[in-house]
PDB file of N, CA and C in Angstrom:
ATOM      1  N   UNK A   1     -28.885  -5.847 -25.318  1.00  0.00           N
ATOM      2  CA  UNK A   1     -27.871  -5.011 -25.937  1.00  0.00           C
ATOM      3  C   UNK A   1     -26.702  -4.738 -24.980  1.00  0.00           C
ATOM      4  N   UNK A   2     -27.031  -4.494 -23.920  1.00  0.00           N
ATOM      5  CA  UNK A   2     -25.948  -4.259 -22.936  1.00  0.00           C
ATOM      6  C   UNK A   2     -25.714  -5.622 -22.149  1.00  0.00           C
ATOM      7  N   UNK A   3     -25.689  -7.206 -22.547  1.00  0.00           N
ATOM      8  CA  UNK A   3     -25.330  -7.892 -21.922  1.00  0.00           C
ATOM      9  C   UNK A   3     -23.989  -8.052 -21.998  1.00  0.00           C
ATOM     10  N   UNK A   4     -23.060  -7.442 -22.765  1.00  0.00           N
ATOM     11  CA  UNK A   4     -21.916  -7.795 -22.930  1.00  0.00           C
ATOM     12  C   UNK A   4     -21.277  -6.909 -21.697  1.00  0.00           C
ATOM     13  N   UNK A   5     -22.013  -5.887 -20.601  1.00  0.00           N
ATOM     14  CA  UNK A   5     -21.365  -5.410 -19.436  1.00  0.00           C
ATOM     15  C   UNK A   5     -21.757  -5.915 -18.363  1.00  0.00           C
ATOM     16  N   UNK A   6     -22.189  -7.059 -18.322  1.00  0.00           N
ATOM     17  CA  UNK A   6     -22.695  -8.307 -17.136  1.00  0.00           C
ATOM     18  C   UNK A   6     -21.710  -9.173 -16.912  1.00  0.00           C
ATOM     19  N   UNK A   7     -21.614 -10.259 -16.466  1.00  0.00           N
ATOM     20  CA  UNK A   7     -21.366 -11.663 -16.284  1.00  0.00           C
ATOM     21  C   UNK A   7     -19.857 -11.449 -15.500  1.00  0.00           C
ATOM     22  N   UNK A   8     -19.485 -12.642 -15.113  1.00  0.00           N
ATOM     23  CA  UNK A   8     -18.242 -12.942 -13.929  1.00  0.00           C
ATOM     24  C   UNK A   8     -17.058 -12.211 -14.865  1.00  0.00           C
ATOM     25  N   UNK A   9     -17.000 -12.229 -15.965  1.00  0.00           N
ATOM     26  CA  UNK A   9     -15.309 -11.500 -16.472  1.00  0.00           C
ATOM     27  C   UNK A   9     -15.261 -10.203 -16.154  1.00  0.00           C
ATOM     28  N   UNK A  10     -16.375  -9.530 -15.997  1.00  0.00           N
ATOM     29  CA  UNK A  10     -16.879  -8.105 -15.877  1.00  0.00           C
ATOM     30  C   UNK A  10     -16.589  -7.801 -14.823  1.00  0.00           C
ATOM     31  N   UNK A  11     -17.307  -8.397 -13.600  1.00  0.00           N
ATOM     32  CA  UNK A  11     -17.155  -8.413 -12.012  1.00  0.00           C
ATOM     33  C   UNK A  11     -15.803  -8.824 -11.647  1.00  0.00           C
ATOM     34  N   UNK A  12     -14.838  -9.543 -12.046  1.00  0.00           N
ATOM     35  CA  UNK A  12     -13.427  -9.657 -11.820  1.00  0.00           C
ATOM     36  C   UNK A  12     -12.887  -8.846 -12.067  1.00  0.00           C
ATOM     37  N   UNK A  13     -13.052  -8.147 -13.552  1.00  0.00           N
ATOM     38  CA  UNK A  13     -12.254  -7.086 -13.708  1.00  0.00           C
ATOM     39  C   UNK A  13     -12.683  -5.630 -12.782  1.00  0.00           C
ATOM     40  N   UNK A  14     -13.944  -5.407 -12.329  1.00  0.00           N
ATOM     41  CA  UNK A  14     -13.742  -4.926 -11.516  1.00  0.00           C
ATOM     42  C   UNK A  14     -13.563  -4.453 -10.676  1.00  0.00           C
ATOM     43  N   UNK A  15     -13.445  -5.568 -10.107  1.00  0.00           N
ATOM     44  CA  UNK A  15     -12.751  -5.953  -8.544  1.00  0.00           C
ATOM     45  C   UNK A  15     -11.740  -5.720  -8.609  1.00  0.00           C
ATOM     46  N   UNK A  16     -10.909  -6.310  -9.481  1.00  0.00           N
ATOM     47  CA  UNK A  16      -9.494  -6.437  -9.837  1.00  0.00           C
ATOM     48  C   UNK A  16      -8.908  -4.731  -9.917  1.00  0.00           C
ATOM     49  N   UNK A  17      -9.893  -3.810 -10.515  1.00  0.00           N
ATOM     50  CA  UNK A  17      -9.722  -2.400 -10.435  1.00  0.00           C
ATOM     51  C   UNK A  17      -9.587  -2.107  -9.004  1.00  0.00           C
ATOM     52  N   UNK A  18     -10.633  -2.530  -8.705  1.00  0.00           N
ATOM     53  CA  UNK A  18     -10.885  -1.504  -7.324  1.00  0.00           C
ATOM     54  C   UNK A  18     -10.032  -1.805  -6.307  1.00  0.00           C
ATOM     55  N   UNK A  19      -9.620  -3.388  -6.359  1.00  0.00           N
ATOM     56  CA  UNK A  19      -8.394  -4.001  -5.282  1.00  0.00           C
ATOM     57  C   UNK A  19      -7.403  -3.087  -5.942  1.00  0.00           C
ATOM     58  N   UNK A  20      -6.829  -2.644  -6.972  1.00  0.00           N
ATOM     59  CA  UNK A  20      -5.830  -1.676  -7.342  1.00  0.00           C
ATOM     60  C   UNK A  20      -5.627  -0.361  -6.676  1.00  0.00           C
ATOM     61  N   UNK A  21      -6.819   0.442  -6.935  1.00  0.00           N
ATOM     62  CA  UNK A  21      -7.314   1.609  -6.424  1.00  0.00           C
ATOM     63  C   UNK A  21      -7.284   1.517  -4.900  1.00  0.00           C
ATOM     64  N   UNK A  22      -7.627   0.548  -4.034  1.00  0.00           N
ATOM     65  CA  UNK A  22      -7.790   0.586  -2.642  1.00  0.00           C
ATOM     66  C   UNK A  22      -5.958   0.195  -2.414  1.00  0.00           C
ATOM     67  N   UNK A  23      -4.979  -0.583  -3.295  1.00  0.00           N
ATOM     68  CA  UNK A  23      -3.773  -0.683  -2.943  1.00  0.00           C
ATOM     69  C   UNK A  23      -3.162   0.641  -3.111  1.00  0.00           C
ATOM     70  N   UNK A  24      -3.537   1.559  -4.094  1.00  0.00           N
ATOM     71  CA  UNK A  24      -2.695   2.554  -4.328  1.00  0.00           C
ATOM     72  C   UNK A  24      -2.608   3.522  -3.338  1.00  0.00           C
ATOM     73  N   UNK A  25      -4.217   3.584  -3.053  1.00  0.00           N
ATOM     74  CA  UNK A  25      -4.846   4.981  -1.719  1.00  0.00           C
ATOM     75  C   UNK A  25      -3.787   4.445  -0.193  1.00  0.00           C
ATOM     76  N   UNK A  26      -4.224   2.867  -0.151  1.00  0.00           N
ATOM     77  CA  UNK A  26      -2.914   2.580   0.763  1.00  0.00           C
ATOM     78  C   UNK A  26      -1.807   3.187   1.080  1.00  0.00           C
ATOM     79  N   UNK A  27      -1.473   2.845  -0.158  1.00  0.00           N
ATOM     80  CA  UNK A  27       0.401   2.875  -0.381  1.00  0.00           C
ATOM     81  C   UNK A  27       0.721   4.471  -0.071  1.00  0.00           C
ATOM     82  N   UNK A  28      -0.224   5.313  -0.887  1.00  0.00           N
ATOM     83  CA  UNK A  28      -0.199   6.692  -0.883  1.00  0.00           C
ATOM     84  C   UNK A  28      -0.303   7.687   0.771  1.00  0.00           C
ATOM     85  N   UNK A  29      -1.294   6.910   1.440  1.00  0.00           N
ATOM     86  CA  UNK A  29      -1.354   7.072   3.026  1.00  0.00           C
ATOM     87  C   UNK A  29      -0.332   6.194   3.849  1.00  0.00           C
ATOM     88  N   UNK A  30       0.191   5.164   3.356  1.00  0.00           N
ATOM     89  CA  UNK A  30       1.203   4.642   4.308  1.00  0.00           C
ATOM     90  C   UNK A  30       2.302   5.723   3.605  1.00  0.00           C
ATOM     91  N   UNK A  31       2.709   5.970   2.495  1.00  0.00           N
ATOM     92  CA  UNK A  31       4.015   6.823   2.374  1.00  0.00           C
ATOM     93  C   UNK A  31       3.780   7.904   3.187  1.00  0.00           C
ATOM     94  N   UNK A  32       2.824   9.032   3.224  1.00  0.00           N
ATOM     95  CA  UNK A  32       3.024   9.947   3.945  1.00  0.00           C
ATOM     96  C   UNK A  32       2.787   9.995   5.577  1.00  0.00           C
ATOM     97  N   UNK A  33       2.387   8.885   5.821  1.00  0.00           N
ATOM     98  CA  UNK A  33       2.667   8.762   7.524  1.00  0.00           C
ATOM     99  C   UNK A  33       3.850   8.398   7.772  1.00  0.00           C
ATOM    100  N   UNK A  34       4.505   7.690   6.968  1.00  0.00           N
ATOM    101  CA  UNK A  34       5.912   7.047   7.241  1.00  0.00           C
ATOM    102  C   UNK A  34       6.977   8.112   7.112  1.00  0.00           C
ATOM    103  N   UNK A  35       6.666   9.421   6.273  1.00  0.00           N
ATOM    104  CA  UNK A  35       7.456  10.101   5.677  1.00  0.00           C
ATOM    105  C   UNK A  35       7.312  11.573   6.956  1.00  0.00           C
ATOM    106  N   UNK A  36       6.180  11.370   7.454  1.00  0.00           N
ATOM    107  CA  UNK A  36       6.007  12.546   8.486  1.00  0.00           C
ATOM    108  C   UNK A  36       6.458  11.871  10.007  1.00  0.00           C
ATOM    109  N   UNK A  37       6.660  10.781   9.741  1.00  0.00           N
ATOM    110  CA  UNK A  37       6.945  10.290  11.237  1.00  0.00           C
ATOM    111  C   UNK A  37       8.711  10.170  11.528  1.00  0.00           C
ATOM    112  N   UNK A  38       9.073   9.687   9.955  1.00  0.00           N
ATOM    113  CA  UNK A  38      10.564   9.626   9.889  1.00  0.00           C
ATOM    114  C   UNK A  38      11.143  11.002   9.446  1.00  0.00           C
ATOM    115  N   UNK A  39      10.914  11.804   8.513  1.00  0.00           N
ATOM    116  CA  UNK A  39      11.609  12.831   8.066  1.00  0.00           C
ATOM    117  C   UNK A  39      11.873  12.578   6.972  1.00  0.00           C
ATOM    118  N   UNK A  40      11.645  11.437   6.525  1.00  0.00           N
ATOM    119  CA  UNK A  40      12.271  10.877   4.478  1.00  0.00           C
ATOM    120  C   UNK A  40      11.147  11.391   4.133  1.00  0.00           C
ATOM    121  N   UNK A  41      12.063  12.057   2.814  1.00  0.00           N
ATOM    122  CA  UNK A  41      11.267  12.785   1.816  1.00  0.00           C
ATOM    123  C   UNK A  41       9.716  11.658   1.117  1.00  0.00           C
ATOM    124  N   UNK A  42       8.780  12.600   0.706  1.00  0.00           N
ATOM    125  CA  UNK A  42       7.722  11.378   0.778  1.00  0.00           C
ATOM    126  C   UNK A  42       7.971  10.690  -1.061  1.00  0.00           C
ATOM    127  N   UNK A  43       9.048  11.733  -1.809  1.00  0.00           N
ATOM    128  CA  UNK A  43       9.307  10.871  -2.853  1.00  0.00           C
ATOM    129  C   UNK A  43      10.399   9.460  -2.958  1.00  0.00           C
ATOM    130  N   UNK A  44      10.910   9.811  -1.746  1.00  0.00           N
ATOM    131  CA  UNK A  44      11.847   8.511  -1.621  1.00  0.00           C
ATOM    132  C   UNK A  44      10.991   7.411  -0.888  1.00  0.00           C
ATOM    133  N   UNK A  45      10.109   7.893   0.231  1.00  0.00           N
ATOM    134  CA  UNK A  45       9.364   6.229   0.768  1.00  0.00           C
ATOM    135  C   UNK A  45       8.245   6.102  -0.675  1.00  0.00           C
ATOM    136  N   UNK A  46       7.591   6.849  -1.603  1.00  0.00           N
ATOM    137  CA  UNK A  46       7.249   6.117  -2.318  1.00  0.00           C
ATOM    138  C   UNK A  46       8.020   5.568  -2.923  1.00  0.00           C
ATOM    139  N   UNK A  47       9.195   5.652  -3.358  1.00  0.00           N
ATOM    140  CA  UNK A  47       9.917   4.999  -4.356  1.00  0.00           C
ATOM    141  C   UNK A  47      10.085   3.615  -3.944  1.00  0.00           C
ATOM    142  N   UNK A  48      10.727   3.878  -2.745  1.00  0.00           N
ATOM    143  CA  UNK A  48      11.220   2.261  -1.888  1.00  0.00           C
ATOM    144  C   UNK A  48       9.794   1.619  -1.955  1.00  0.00           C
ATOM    145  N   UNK A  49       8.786   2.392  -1.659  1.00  0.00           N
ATOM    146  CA  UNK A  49       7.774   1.292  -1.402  1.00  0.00           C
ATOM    147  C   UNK A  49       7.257   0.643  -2.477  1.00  0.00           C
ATOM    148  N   UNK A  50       7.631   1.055  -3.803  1.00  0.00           N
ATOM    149  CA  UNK A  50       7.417   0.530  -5.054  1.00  0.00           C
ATOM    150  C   UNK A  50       8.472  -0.413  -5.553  1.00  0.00           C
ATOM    151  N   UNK A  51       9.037  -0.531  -5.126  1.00  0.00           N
ATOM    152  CA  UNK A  51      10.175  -1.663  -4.853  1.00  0.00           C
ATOM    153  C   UNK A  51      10.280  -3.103  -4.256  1.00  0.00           C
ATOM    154  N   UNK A  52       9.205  -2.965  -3.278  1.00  0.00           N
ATOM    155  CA  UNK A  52       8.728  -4.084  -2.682  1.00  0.00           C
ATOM    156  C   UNK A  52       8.708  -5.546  -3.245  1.00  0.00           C
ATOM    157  N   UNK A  53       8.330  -6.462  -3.488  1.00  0.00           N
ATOM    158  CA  UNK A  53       8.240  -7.607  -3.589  1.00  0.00           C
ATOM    159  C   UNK A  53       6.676  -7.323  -4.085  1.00  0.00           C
ATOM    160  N   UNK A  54       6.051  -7.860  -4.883  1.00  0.00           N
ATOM    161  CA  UNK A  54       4.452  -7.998  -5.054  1.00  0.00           C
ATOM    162  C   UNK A  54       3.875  -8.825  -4.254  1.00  0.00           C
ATOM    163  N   UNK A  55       4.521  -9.804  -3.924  1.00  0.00           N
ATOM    164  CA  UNK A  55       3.937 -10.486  -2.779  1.00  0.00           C
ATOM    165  C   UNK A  55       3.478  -9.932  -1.186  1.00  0.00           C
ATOM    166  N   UNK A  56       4.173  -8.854  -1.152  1.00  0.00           N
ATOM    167  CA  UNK A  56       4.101  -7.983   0.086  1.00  0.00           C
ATOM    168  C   UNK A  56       3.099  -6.942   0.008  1.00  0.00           C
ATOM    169  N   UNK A  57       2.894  -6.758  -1.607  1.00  0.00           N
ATOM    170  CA  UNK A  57       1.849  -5.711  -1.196  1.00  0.00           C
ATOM    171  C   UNK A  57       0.328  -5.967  -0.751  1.00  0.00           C
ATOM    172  N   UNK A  58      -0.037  -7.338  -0.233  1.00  0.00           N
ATOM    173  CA  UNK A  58      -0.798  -7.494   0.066  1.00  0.00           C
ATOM    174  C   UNK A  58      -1.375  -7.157   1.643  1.00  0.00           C
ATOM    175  N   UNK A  59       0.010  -6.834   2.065  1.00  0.00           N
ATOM    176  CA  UNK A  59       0.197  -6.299   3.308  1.00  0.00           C
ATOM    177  C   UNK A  59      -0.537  -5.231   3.402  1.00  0.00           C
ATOM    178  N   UNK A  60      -0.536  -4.473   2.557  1.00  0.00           N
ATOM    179  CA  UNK A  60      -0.942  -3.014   2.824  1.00  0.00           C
ATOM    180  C   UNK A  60      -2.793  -3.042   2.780  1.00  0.00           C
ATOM    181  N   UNK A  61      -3.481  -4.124   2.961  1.00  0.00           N
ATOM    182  CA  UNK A  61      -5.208  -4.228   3.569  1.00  0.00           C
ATOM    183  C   UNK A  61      -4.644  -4.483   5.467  1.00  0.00           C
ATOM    184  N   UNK A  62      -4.088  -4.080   5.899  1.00  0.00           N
ATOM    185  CA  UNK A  62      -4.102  -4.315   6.960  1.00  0.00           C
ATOM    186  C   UNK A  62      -3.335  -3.856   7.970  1.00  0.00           C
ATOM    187  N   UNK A  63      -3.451  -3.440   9.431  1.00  0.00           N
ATOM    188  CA  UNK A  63      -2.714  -2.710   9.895  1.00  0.00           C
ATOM    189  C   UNK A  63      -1.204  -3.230  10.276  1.00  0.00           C
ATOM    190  N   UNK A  64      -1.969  -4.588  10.583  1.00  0.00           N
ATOM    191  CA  UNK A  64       0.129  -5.055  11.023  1.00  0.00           C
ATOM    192  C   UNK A  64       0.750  -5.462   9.726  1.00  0.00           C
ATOM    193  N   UNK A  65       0.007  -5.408   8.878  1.00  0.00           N
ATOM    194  CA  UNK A  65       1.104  -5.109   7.290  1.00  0.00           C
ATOM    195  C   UNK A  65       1.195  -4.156   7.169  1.00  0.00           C
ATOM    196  N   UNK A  66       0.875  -2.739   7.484  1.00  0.00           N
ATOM    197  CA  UNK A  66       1.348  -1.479   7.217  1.00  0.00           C
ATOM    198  C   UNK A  66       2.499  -1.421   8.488  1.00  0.00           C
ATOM    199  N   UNK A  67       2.570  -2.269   9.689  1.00  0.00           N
ATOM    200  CA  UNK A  67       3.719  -1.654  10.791  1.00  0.00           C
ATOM    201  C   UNK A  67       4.752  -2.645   9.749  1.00  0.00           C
ATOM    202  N   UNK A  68       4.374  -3.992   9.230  1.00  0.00           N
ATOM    203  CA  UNK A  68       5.470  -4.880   8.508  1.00  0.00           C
ATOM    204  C   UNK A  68       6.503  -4.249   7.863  1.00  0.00           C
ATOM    205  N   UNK A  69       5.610  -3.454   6.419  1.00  0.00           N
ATOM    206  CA  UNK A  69       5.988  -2.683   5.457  1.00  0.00           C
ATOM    207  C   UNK A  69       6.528  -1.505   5.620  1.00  0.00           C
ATOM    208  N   UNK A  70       6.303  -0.815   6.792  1.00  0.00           N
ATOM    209  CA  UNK A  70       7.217   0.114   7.307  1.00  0.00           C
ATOM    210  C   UNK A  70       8.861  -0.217   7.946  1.00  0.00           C
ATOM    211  N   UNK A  71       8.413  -1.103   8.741  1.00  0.00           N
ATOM    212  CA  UNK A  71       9.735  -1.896   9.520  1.00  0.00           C
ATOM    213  C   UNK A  71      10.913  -2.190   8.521  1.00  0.00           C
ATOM    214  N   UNK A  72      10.335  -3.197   6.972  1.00  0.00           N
ATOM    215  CA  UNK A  72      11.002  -3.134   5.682  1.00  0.00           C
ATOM    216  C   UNK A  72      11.159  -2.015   5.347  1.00  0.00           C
ATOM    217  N   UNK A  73      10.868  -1.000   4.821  1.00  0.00           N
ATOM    218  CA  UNK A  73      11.500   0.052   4.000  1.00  0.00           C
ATOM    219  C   UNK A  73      12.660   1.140   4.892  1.00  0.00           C
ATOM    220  N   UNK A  74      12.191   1.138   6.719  1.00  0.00           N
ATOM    221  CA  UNK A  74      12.854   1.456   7.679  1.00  0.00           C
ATOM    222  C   UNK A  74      14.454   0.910   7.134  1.00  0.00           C
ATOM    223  N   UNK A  75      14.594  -0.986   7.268  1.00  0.00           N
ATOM    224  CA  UNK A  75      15.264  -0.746   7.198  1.00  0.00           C
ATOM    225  C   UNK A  75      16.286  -0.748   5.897  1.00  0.00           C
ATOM    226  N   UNK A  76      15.266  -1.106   5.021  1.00  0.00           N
ATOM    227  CA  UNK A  76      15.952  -0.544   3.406  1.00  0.00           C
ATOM    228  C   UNK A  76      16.615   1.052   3.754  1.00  0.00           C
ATOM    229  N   UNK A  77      16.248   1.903   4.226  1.00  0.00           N
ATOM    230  CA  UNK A  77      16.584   3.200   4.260  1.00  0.00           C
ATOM    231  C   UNK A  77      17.742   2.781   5.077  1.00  0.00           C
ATOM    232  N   UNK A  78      18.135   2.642   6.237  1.00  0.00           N
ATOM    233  CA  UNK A  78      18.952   2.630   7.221  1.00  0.00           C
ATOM    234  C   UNK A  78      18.507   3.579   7.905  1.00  0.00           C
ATOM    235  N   UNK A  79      17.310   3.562   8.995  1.00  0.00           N
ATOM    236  CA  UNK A  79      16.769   4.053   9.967  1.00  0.00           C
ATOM    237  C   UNK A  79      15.886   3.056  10.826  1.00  0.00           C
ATOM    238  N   UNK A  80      15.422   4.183  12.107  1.00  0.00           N
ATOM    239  CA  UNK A  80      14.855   3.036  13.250  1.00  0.00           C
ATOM    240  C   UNK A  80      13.383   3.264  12.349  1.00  0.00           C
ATOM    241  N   UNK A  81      12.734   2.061  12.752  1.00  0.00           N
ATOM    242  CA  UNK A  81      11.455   1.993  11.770  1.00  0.00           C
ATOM    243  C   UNK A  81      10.720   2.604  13.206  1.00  0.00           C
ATOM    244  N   UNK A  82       9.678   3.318  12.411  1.00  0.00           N
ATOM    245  CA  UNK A  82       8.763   4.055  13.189  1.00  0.00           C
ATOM    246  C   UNK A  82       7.478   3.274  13.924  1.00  0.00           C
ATOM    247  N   UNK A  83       6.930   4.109  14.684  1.00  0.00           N
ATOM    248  CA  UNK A  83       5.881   3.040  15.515  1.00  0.00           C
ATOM    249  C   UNK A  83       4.495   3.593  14.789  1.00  0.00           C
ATOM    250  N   UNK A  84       4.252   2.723  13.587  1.00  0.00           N
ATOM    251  CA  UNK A  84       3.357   3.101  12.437  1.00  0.00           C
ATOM    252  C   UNK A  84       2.468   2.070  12.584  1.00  0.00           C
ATOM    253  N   UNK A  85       1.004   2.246  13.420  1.00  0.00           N
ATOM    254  CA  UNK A  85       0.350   1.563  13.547  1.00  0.00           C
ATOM    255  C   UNK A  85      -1.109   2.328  13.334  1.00  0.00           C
ATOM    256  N   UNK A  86      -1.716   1.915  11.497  1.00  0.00           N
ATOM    257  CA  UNK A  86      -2.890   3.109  11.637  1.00  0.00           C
ATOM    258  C   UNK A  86      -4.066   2.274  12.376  1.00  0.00           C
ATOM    259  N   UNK A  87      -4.757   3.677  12.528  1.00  0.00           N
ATOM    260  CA  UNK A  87      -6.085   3.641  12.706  1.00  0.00           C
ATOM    261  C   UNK A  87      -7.306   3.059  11.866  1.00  0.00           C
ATOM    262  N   UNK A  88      -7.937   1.743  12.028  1.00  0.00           N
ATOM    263  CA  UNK A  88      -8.865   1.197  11.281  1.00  0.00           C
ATOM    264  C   UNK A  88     -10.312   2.113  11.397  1.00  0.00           C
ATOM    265  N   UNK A  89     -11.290   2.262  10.453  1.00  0.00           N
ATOM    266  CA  UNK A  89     -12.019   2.737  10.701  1.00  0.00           C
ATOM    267  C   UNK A  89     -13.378   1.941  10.325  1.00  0.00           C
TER     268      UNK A  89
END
């Protein structure tokens, strides 16, 4: 009865969730380090950072894509990009 919540379409989709959910928590912790380190409001680095390229947001599983993605929105803003290098745990 419940085989229709098994098999590989199931497990993609949710993966496919959870790779979402782990990009968003990202994005959400890179805006406010970026936003406490620079002084930009944290609704403007989210904005810019939603702006990005989709190809870039793959950056954000990793730490020298979070200094990348900072360096970019740095200088989308017109400021010195910050020395935004997190902590892996």
């Amino acid at each position: 009865m419940l085989a229709f919540l098994s098999g590989p379409s199931v497990d993609a989709r949710l993966r496919a969730a959870t790779d979402r959910q782990a990009q968003f928590h990202s994005a959400a912790e890179l805006t406010r380090q970026f936003s406490e380190m620079t002084g930009v409001d944290r609704r403007v680095v989210f904005g810019r950072l939603t702006t990005i390229d989709l190809n870039l947001l793959a950056l954000l599983g990793s730490p020298q894509g979070w200094t990348a993605i900072a360096a970019f929105m740095a200088c989308e803003l017109g400021i010195s990009a910050p020395d935004l290098v997190p902590t892996v745990h």
